[in-house]
C-alpha atoms as a PDB file:
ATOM      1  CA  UNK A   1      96.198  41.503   8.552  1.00  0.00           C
ATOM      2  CA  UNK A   2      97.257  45.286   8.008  1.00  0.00           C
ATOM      3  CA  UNK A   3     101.261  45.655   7.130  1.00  0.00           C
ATOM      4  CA  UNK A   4     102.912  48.370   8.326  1.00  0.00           C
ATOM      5  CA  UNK A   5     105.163  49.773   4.829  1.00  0.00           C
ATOM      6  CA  UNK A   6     108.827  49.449   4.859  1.00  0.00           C
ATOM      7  CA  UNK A   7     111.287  52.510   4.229  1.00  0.00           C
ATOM      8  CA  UNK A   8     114.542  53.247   3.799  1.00  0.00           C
ATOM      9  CA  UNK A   9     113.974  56.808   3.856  1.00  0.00           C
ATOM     10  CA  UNK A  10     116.257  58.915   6.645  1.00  0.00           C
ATOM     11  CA  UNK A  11     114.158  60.401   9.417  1.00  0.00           C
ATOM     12  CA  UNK A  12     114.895  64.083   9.506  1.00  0.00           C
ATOM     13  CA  UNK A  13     117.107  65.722  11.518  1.00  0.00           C
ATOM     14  CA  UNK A  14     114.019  68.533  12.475  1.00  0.00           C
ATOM     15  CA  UNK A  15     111.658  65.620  13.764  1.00  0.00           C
ATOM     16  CA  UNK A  16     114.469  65.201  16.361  1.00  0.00           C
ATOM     17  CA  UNK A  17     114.514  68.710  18.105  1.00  0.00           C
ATOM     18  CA  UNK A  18     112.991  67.895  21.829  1.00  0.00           C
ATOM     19  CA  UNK A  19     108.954  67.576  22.642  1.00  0.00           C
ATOM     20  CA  UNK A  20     107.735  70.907  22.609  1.00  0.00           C
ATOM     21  CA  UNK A  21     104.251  71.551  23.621  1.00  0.00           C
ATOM     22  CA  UNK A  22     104.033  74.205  21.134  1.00  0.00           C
ATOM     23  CA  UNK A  23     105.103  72.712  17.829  1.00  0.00           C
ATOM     24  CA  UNK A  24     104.595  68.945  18.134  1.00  0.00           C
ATOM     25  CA  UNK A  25     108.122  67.682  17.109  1.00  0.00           C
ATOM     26  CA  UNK A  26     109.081  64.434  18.309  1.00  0.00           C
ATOM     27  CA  UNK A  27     111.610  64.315  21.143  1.00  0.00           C
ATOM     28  CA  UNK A  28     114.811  61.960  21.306  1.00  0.00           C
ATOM     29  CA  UNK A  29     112.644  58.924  22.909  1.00  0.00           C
ATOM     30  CA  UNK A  30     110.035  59.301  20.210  1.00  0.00           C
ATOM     31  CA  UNK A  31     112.965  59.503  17.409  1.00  0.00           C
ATOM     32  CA  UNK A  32     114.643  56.019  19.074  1.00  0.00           C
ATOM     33  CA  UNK A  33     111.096  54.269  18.848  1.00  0.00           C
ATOM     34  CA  UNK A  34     110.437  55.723  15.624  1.00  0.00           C
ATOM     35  CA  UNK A  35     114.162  54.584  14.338  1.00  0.00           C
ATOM     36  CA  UNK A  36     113.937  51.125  15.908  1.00  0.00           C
ATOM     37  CA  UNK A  37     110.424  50.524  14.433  1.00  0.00           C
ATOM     38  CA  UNK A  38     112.283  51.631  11.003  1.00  0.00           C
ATOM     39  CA  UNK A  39     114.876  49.028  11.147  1.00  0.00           C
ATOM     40  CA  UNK A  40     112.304  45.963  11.971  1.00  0.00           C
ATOM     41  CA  UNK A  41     110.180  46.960   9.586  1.00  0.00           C
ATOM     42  CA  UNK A  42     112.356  48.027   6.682  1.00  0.00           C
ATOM     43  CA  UNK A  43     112.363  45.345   3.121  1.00  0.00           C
ATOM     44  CA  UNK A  44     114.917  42.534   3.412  1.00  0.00           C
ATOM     45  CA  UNK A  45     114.976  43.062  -0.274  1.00  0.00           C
ATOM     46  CA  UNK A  46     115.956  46.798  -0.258  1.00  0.00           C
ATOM     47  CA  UNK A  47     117.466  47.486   3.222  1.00  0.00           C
ATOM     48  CA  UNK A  48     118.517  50.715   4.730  1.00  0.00           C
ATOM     49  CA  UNK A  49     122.514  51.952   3.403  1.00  0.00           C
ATOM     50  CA  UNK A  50     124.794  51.879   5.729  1.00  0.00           C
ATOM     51  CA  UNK A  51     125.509  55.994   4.956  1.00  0.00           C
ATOM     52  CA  UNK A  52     121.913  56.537   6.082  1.00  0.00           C
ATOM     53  CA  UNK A  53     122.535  54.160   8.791  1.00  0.00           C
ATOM     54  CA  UNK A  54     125.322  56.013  10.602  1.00  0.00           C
ATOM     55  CA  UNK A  55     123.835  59.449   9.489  1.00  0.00           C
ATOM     56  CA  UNK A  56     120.700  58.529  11.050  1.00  0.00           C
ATOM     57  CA  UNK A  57     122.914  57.489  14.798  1.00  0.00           C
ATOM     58  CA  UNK A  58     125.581  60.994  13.888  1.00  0.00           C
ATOM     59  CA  UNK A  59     121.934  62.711  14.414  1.00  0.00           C
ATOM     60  CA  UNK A  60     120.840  60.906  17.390  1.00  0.00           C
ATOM     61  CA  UNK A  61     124.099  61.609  19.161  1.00  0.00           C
ATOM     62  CA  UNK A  62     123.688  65.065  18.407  1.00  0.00           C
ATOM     63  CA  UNK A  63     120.341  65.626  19.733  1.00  0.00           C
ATOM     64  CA  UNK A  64     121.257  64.016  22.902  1.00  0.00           C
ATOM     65  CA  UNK A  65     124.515  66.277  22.867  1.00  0.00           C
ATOM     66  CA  UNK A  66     122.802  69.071  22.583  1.00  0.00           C
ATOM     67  CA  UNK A  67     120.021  67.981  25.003  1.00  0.00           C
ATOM     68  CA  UNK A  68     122.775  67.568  27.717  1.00  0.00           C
ATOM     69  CA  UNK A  69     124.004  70.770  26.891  1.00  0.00           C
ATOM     70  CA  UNK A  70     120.780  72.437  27.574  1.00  0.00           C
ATOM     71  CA  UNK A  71     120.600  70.933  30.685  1.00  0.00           C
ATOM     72  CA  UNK A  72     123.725  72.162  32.128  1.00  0.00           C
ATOM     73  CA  UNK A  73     122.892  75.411  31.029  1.00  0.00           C
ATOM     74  CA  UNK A  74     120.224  75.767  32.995  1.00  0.00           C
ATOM     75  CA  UNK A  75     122.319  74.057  36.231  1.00  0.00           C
ATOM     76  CA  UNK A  76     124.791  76.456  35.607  1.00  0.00           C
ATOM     77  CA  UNK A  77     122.580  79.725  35.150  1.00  0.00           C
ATOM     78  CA  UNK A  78     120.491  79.075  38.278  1.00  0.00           C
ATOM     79  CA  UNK A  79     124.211  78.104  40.017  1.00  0.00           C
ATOM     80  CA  UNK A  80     124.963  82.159  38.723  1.00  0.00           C
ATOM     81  CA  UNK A  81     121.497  83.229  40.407  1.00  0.00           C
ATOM     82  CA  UNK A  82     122.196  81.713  43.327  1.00  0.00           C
ATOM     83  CA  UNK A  83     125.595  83.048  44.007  1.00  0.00           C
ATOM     84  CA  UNK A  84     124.182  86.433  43.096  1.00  0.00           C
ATOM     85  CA  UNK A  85     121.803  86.579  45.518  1.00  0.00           C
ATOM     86  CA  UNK A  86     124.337  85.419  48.344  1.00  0.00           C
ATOM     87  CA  UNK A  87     126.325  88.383  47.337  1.00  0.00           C
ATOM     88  CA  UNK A  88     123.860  90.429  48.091  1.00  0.00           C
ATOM     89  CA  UNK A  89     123.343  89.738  51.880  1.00  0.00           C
ATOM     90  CA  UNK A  90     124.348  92.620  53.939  1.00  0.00           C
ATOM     91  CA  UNK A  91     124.080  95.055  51.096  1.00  0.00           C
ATOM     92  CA  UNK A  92     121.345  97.708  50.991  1.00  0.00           C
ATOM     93  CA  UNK A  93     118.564  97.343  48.156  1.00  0.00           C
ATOM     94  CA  UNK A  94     115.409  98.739  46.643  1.00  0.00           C
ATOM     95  CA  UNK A  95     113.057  97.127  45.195  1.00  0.00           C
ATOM     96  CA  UNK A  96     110.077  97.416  43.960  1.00  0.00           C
ATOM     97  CA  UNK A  97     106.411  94.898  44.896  1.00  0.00           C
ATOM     98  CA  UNK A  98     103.593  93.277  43.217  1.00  0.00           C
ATOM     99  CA  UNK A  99     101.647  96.428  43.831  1.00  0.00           C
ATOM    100  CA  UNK A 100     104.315  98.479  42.448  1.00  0.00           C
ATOM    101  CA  UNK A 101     105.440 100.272  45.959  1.00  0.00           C
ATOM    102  CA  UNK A 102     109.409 101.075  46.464  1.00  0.00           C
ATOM    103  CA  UNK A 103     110.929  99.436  49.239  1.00  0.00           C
ATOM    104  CA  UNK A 104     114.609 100.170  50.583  1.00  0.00           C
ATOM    105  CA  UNK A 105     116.328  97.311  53.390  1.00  0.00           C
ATOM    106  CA  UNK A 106     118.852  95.220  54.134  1.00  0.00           C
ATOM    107  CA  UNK A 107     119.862  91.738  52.711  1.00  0.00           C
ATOM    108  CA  UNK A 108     119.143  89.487  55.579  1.00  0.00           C
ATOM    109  CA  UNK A 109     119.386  86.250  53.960  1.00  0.00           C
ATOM    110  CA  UNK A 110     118.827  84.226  50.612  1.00  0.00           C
ATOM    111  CA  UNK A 111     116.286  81.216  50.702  1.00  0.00           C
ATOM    112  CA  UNK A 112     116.208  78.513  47.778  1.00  0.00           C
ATOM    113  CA  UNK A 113     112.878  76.895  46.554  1.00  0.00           C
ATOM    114  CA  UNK A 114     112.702  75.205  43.110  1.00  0.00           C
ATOM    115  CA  UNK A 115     115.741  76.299  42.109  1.00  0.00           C
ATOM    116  CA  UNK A 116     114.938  79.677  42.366  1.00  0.00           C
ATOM    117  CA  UNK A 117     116.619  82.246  45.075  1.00  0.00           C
ATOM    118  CA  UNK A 118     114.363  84.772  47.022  1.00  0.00           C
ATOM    119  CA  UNK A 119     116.022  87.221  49.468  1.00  0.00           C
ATOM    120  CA  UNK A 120     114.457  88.330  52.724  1.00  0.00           C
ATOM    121  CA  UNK A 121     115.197  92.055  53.026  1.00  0.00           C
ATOM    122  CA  UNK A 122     114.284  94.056  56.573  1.00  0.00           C
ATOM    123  CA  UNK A 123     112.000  91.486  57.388  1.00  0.00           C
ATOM    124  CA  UNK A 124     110.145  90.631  54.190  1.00  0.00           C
ATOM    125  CA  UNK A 125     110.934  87.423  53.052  1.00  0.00           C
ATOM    126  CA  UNK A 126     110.280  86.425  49.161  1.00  0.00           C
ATOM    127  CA  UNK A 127     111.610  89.211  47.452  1.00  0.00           C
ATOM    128  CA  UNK A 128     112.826  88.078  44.182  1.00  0.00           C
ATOM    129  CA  UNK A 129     115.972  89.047  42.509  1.00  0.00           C
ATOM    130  CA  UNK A 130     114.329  90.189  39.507  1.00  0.00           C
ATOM    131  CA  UNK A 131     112.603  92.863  41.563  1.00  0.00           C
ATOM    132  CA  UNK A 132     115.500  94.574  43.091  1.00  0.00           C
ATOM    133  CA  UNK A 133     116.254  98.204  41.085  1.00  0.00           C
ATOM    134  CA  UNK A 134     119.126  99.642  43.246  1.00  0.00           C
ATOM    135  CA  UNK A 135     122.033  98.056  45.145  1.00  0.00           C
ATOM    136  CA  UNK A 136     123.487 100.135  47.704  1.00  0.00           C
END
């Protein structure tokens, strides 16, 4: 029967950044499973401190902390994008299309998909915010 080796040895605090398809670091579900496997398989004879106990939980709150943080960041940036683009209805603006052709109208209104505001301007609908190079 294989054993699985015990360890008192902190997991560190850079294998708890979130899952990121480009560097393979575990996320905070993967660093709970990981710590909970630790503690059922750790030596009776040599368990873990109690200092690397809490340390280990101080860096779990943290991640998800931080986690939550991110998260309202991003609620709160597209909240910003949205209310930009509202502010913009009425308002004469140029900007500029995919095949890179200046267009001048007006605001008519502001349409929400994903998250993401697109303004309908004389008639064209989808024109994105990040297109727009003069507001009259």
């Amino acid at each position: 029967m294989p054993t699985i080796p015990s360890t008192t040895e902190p997991i560190p605090v850079s294998a708890m950044k979130p899952k990121d398809a480009t560097n393979g670091s575990l996320g905070k579900d993967q660093f709970l499973k990981m710590f909970v496997a630790q503690l059922q398989h750790q030596d009776p004879m040599n368990p873990m401190q109690d200092s690397e106990f809490m340390g280990q939980m101080a860096s779990f709150s943290t991640l998800e902390q931080v986690t939550n943080l991110a998260n309202a960041n991003e609620k709160i940036a597209a909240s910003m994008a949205s209310n930009s683009a509202v502010g913009l209805i009425g308002r004469t603006v140029t900007w500029t299309d995919s095949a890179d052709v200046s267009h001048t109208g007006i605001v008519e209104k502001v349409t929400t998909a994903g998250g993401v505001p697109t303004l309908t301007v004389g008639g064209t609908e989808g024109v994105e915010l990040g297109t727009i190079s003069q507001v009259a």
